[in-house]
Protein backbone atom coordinates (compact mmCIF):
# COMPACT_ATOMS: atom_id res chain seq x y z
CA UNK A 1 108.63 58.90 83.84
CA UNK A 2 112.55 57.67 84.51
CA UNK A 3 114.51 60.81 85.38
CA UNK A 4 117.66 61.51 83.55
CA UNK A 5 120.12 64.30 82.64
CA UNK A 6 118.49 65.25 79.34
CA UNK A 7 115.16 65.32 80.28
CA UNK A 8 116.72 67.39 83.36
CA UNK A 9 118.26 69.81 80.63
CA UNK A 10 114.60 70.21 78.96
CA UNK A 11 113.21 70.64 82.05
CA UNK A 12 115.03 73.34 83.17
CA UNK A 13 115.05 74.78 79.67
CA UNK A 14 111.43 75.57 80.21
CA UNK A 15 111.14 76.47 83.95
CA UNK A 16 114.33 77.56 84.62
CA UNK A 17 115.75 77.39 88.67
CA UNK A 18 115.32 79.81 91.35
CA UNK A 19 117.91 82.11 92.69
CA UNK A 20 119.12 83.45 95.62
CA UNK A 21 118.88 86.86 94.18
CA UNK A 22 115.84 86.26 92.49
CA UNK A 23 114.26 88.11 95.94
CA UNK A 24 112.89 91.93 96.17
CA UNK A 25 111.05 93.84 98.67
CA UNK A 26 107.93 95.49 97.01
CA UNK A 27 106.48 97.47 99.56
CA UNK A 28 104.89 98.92 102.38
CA UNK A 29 101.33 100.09 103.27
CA UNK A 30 99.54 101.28 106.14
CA UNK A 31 102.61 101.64 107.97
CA UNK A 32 104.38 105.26 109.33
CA UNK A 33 104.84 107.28 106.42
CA UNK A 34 108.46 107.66 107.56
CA UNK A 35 108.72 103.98 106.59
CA UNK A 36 107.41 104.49 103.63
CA UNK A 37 109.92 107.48 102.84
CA UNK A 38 113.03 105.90 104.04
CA UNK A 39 112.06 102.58 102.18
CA UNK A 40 112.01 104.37 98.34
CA UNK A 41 114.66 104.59 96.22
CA UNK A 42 116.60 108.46 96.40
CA UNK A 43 115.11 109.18 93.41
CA UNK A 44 111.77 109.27 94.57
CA UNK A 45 112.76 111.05 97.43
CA UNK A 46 113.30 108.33 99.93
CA UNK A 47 116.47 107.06 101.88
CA UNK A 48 116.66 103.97 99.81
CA UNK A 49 116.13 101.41 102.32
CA UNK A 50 114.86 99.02 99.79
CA UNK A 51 118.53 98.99 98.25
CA UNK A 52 120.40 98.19 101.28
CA UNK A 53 118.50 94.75 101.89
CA UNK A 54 120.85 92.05 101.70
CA UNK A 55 118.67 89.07 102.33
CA UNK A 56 115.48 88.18 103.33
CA UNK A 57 112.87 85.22 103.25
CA UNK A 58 109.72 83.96 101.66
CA UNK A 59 107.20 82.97 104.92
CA UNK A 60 106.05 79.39 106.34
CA UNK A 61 103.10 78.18 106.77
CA UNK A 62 101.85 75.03 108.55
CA UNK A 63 98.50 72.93 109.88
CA UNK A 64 98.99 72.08 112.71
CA UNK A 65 97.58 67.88 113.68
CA UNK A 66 95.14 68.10 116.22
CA UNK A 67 95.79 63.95 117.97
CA UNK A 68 92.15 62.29 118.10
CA UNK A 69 91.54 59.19 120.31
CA UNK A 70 89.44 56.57 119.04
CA UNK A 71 89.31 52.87 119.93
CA UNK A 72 93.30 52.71 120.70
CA UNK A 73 94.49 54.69 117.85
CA UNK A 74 95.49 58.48 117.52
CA UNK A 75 93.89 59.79 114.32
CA UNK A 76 95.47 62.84 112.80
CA UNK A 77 93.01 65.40 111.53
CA UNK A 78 93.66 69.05 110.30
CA UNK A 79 93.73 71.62 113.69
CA UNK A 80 94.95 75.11 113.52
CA UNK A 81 97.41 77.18 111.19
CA UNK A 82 100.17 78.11 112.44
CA UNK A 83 102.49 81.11 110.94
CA UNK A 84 106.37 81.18 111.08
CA UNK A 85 106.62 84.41 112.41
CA UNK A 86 108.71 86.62 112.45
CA UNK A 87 110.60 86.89 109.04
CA UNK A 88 113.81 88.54 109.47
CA UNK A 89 115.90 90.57 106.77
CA UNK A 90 119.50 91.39 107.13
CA UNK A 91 120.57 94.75 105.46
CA UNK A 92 123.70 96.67 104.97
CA UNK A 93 123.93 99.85 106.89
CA UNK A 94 123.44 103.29 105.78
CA UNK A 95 126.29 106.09 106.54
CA UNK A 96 123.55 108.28 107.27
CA UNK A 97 121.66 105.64 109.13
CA UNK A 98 118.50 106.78 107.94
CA UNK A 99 116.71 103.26 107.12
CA UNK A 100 117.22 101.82 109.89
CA UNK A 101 116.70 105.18 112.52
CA UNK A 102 113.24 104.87 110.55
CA UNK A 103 113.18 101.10 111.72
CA UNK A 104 113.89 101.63 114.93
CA UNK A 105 111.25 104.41 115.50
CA UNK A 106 108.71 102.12 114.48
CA UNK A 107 109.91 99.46 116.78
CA UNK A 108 110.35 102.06 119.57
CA UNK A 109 106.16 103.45 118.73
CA UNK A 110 105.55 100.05 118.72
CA UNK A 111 106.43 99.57 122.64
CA UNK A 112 108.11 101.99 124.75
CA UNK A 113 108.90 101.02 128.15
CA UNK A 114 109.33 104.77 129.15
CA UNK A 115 105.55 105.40 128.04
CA UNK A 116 103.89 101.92 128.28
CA UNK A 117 100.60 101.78 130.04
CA UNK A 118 99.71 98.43 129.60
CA UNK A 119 97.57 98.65 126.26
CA UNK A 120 98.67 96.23 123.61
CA UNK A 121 97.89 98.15 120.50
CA UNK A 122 99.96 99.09 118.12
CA UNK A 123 100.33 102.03 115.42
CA UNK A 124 99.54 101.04 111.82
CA UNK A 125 97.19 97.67 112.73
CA UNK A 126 96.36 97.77 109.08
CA UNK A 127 100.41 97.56 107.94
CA UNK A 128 101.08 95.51 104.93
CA UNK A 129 104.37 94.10 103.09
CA UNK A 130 104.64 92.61 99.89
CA UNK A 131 108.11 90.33 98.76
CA UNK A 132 108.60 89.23 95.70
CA UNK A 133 110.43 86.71 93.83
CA UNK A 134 111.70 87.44 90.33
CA UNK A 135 111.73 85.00 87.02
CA UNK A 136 114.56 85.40 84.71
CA UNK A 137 113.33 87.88 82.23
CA UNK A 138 109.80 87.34 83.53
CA UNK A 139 109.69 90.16 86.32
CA UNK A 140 107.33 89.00 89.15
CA UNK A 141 106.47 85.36 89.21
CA UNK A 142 104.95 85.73 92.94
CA UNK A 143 104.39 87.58 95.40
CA UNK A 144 103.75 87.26 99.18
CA UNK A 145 101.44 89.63 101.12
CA UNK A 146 101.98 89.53 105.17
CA UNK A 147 99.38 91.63 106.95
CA UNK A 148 99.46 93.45 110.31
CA UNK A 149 103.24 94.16 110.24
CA UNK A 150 105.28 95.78 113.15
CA UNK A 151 109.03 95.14 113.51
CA UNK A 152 109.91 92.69 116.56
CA UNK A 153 113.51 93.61 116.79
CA UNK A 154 115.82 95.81 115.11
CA UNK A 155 119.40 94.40 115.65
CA UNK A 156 122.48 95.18 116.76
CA UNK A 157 125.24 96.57 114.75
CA UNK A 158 128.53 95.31 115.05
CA UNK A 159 132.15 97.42 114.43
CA UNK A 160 135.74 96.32 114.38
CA UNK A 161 138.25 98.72 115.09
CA UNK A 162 141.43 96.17 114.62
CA UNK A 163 140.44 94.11 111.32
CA UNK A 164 139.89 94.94 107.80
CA UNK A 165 137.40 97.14 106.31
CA UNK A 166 134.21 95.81 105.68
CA UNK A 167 130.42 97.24 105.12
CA UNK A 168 128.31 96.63 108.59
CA UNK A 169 124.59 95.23 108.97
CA UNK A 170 122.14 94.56 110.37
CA UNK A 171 118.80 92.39 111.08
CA UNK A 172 115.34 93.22 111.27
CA UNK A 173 112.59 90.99 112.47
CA UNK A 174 108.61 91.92 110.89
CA UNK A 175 106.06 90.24 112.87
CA UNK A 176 102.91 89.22 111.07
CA UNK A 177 99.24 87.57 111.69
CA UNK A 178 99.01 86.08 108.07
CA UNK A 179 99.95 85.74 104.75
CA UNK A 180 98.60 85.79 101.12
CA UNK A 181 100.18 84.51 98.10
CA UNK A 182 99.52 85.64 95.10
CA UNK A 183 100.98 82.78 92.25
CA UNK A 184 101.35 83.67 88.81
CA UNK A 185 102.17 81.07 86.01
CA UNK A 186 102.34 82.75 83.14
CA UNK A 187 103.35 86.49 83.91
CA UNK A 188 102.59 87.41 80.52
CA UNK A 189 98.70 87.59 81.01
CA UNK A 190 97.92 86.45 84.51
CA UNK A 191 95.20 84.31 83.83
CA UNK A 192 95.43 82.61 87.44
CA UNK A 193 94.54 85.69 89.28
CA UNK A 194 91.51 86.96 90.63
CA UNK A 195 91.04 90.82 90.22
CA UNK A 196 92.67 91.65 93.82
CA UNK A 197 95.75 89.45 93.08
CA UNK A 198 95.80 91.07 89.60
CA UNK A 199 95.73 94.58 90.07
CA UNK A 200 98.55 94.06 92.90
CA UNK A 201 100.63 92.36 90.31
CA UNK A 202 100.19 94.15 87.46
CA UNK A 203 101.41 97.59 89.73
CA UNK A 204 104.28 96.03 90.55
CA UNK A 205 105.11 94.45 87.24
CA UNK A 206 104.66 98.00 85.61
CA UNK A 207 107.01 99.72 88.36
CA UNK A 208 110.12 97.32 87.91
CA UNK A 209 109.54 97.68 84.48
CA UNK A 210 110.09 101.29 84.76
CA UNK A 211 112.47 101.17 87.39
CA UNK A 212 111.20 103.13 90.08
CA UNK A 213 109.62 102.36 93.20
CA UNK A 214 106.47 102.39 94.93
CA UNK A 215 103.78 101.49 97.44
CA UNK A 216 100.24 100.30 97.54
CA UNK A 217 97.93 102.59 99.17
């Protein structure tokens, strides 16, 4: 098939294109329950954390080529995977600072050098976050679980005394061992999904329907 502008048009008439806002944060589980509460919407009696996000990231993935030598040549063959971790997320800053004092106790119960003894646990081992990208009228078209969560850094805020007045932020980097996408071509009935994927999609699909937030237990 010869590309051109109208079959371009039809193309996107059926598909559509991605957006940069096309991008939520679902959820948390397994992780401090002050996360949790700080994450929801006010409404639901949280801080609304999950508002203030600005912008985030879907995660990488690669194989890594493990070099074979045979008879002079280096033969590629599949080695290892290899996660782009961490994923960071910029949000806007809370007067009340309650989001992110909730992100920095986690990072703080994470590792504190005033109580470290060496170990190399961490709280919440079982922590889970889903993201997930939005379809124009279609609500969730996929979603990405990362497992073992546990923020890396919680960044620096910056303020200007002498220029103009602006809202502050701020980044936050989630560590994570692996990831799970869930895909879903036709939203409508799922068909592609096993009964795990399902069930986490169809939650979600029925909260942002209702507009309200939640997380999986």
């Amino acid at each position: 098939m010869i590309a051109t502008v109208p079959s371009f048009i039809d193309t996107l008439a059926v598909h559509g294109l991605s957006k940069t806002t096309q991008y939520r944060l679902l959820g948390f589980a397994g992780v401090p329950e002050y996360i949790q509460r700080e994450f929801n919407e006010p409404k639901n009696g949280g801080g609304g954390g999950v508002l203030y996000l600005k912008s985030g990231s879907v995660p990488g993935r690669e194989v890594v080529p493990m070099e074979i030598k045979y008879q002079g040549f280096q033969i590629p063959l599949p080695g290892q995977s290899k996660y782009e971790s961490p994923i960071t997320f910029k949000f806007r800053t809370p007067e009340d600072f309650l989001w992110r004092n909730a992100l920095e106790q986690w990072n703080f119960e994470t590792y504190n050098e005033m109580t470290a003894n060496g170990s190399t646990t961490m709280p919440c081992a079982n922590s889970i976050l889903d993201i997930g990208l939005m379809g124009s009228g279609k609500g969730i078209v996929r979603i990405y679980r990362l497992y073992n969560v546990w923020p890396t850094k919680v960044g620096e805020i910056s303020y200007d005394l002498s220029g103009d007045v602006a809202e502050v932020e701020f980044d936050v980097s989630i560590a994570y061992t692996r990831y799970a996408p869930f895909p879903v071509t036709d939203p409508g009935d799922g068909t592609v999904l096993n009964d795990e994927q399902r069930a986490v999609f169809e939650q979600y699909r029925s909260v942002i329907a209702a507009n309200k937030a939640t997380c999986v237990s």
